[in-house]
Protein backbone atom coordinates (compact mmCIF):
# COMPACT_ATOMS: atom_id res chain seq x y z
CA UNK A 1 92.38 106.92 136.03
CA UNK A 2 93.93 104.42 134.79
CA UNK A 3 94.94 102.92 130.97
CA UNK A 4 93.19 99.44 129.81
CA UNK A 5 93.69 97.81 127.04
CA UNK A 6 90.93 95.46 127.64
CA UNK A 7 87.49 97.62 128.11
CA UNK A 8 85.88 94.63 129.58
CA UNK A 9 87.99 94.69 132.32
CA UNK A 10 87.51 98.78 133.12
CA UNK A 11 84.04 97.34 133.67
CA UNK A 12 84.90 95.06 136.09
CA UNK A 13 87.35 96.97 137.72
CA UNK A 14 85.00 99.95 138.27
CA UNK A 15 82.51 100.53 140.89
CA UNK A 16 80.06 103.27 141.51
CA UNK A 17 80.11 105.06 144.61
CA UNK A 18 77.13 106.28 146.44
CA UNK A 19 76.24 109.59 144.20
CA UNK A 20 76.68 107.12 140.88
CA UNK A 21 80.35 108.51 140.14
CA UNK A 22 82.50 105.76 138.30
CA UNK A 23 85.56 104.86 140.56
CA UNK A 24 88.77 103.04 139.60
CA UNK A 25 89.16 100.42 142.29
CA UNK A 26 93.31 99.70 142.37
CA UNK A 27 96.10 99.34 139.50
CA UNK A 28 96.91 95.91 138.26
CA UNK A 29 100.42 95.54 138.79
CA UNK A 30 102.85 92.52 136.71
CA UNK A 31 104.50 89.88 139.11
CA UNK A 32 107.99 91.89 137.74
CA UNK A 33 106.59 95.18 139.22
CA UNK A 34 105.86 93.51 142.40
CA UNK A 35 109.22 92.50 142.41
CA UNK A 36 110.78 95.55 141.83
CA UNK A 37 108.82 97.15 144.48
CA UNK A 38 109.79 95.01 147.28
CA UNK A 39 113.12 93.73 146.05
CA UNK A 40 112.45 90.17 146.07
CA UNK A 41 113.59 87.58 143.12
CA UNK A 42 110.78 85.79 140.96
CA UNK A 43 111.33 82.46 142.52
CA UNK A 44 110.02 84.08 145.98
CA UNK A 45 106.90 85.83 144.41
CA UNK A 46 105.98 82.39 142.78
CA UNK A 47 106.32 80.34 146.40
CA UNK A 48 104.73 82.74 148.03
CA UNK A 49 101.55 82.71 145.99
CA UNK A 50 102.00 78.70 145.59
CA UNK A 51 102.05 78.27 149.35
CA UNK A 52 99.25 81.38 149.91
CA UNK A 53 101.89 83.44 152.06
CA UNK A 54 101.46 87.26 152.01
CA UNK A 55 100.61 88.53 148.31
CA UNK A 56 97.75 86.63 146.33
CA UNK A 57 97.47 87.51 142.41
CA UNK A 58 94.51 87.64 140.96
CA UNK A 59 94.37 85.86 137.53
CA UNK A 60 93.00 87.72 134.53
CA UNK A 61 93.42 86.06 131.00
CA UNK A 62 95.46 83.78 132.07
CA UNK A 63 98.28 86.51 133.10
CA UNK A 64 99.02 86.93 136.64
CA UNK A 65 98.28 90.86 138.51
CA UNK A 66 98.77 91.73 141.87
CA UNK A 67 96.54 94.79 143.19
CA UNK A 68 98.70 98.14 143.87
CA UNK A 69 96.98 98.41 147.80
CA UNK A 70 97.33 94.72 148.03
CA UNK A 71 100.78 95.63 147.81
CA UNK A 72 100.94 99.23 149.35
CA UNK A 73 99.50 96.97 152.40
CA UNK A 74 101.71 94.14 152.53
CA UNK A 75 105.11 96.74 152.84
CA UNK A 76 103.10 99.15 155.61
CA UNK A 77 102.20 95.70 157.77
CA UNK A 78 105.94 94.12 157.38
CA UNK A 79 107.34 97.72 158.97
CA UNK A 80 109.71 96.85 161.81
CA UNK A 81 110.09 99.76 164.29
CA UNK A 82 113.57 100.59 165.23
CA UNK A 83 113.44 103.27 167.77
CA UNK A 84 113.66 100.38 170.28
């Protein structure tokens, strides 16, 4: 599980599955942990999500987060294969 700050949001980042057990549904992750993870400067992260290409944020008190399996997704679909 992971730390919030703000309780409010644990609430609406939580979901129930189907016995009633409380699950976390992703880590937020800051626009500079984004760009860490897939090596890519600022200016690109802000285009992209101006021009809706690849990652979306979500917006949450007027900071910007990008979900960890939005992300985990984006770098498995951009694999290249190069046993060709």
């Amino acid at each position: 599980m992971y730390f919030c700050s703000a309780p409010f949001l644990l609430d609406f980042f939580n979901f129930n599955d189907s016995r009633g057990n409380i699950l976390m549904a992703d880590k937020l992750l800051k626009p500079f942990e984004v760009q860490k993870r897939l090596g890519i400067s600022r200016a690109t992260l802000y285009d992209w999500s101006y021009k809706r290409i690849n990652l979306q944020p979500t917006k949450i008190g007027g900071s910007l987060r990008y979900l960890e399996s939005d992300v985990d997704e984006f770098v498995k679909s951009s694999r290249v294969d190069t046993n060709d």
